[in-house]
C-alpha atoms as a PDB file:
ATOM      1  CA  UNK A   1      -6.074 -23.037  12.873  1.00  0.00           C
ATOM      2  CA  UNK A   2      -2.958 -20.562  12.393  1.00  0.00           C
ATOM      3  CA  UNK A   3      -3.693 -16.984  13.424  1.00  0.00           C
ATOM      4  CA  UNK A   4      -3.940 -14.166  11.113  1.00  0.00           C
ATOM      5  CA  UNK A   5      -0.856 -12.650  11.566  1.00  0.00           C
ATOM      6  CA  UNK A   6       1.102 -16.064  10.891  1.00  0.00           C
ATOM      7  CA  UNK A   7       1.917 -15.493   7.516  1.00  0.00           C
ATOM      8  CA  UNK A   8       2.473 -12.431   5.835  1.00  0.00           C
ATOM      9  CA  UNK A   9       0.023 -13.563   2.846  1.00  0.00           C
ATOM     10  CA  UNK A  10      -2.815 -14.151   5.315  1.00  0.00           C
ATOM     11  CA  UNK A  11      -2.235 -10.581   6.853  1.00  0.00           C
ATOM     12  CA  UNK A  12      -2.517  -9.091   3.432  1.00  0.00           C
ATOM     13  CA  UNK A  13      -5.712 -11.093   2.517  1.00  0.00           C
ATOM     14  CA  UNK A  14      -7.620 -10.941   6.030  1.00  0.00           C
ATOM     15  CA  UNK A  15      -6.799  -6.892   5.365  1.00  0.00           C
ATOM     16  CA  UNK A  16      -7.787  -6.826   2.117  1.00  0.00           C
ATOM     17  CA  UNK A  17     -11.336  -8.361   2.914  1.00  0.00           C
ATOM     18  CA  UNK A  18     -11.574  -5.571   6.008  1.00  0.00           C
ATOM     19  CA  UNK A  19     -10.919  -2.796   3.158  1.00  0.00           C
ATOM     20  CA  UNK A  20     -13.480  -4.289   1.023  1.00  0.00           C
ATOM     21  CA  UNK A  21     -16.284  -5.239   3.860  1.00  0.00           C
ATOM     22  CA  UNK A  22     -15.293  -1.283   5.087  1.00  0.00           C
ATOM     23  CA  UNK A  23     -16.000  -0.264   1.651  1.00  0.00           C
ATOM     24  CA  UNK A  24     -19.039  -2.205   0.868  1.00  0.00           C
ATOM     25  CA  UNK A  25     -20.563  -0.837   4.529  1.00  0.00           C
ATOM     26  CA  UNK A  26     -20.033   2.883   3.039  1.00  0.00           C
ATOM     27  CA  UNK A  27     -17.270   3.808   5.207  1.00  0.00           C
ATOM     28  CA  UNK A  28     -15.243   6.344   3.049  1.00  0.00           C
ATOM     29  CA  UNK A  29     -11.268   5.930   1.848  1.00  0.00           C
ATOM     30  CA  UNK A  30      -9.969   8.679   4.424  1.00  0.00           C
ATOM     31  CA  UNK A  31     -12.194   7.202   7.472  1.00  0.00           C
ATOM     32  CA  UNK A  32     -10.254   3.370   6.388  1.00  0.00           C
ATOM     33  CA  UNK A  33      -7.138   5.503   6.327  1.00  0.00           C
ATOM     34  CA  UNK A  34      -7.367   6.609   9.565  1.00  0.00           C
ATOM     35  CA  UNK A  35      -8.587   3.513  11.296  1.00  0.00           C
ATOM     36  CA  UNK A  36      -5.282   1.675   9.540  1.00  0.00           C
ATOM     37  CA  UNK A  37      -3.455   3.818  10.475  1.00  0.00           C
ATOM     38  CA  UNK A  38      -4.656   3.122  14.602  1.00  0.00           C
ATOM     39  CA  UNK A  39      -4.771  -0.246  13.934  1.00  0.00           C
ATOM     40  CA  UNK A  40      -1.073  -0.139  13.040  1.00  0.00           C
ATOM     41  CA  UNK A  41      -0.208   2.148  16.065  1.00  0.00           C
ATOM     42  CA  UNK A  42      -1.955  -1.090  18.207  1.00  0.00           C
ATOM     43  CA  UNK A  43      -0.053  -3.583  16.655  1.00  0.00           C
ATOM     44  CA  UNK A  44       3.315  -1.919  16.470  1.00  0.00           C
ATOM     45  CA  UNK A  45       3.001  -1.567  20.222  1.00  0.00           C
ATOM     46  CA  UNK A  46       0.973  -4.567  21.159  1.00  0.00           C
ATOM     47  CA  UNK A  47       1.942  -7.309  19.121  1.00  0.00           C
ATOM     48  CA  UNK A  48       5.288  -9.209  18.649  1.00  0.00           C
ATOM     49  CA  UNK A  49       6.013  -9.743  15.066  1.00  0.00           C
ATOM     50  CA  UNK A  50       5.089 -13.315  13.838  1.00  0.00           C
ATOM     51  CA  UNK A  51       7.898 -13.778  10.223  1.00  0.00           C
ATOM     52  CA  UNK A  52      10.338 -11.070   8.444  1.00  0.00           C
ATOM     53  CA  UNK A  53       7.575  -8.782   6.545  1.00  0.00           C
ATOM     54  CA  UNK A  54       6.001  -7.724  10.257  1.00  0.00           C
ATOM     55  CA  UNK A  55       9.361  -7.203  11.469  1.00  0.00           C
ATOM     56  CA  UNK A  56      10.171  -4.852   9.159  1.00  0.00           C
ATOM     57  CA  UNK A  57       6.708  -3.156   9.103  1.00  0.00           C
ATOM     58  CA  UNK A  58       7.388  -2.501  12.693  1.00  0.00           C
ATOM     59  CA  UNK A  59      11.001  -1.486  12.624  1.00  0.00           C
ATOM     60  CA  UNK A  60       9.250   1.047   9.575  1.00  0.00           C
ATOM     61  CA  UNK A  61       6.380   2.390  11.997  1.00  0.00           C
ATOM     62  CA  UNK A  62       9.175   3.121  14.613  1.00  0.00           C
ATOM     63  CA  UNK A  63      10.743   5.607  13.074  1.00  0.00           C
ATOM     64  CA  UNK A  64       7.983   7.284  11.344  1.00  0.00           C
ATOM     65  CA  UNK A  65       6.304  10.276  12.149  1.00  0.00           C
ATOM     66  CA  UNK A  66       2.473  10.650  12.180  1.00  0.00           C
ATOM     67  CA  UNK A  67       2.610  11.560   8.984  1.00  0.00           C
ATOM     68  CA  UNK A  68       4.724   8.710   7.696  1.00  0.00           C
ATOM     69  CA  UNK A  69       2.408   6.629   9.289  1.00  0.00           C
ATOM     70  CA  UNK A  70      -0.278   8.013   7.106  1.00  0.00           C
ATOM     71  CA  UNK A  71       1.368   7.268   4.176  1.00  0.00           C
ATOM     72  CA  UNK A  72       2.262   3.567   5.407  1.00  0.00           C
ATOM     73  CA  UNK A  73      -1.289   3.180   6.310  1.00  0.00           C
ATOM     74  CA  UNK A  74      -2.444   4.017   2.609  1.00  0.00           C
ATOM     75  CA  UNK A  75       0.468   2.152   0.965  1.00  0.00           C
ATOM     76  CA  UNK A  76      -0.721  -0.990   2.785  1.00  0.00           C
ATOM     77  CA  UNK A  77      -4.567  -0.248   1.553  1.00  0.00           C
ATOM     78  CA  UNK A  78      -3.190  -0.067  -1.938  1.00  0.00           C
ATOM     79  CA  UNK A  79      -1.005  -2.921  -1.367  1.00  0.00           C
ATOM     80  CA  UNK A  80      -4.425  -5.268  -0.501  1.00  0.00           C
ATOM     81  CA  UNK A  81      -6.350  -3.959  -3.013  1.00  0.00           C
END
């Protein structure tokens, strides 16, 4: 079975259902915000990027400041909506 973060379309679905299951648990917009915006901080510095959308994510979270990361963070909730 290919991991998660093998294709950019799974990444974006397999986050999309941890919005929604986040959501449906009662765990408010700025609380998902926040833990995205961890999550990315963990993957930008743990995890090698696996095709071209990651790579850029990553090159995007490395020059961001915490508030840029924020907004990221949010942008990608919307973008799995």
């Amino acid at each position: 079975m290919a991991s998660v973060l093998s294709t950019y379309d799974k990444w974006k679905q397999f986050l999309g259902e941890r919005v929604q299951n986040a959501r449906n648990a009662g765990i408010n917009d700025a609380t998902i915000q926040r833990l995205a915006t961890e999550i990315g901080n963990f993957l930008a510095l743990k995890v090698d990027p696996k095709n071209d959308e990651e790579r850029v994510l990553k090159e995007l979270w490395s020059v961001c400041d915490e508030q840029e990361k924020q907004v990221m963070a949010k942008i990608m909730i919307k973008l799995v909506d």
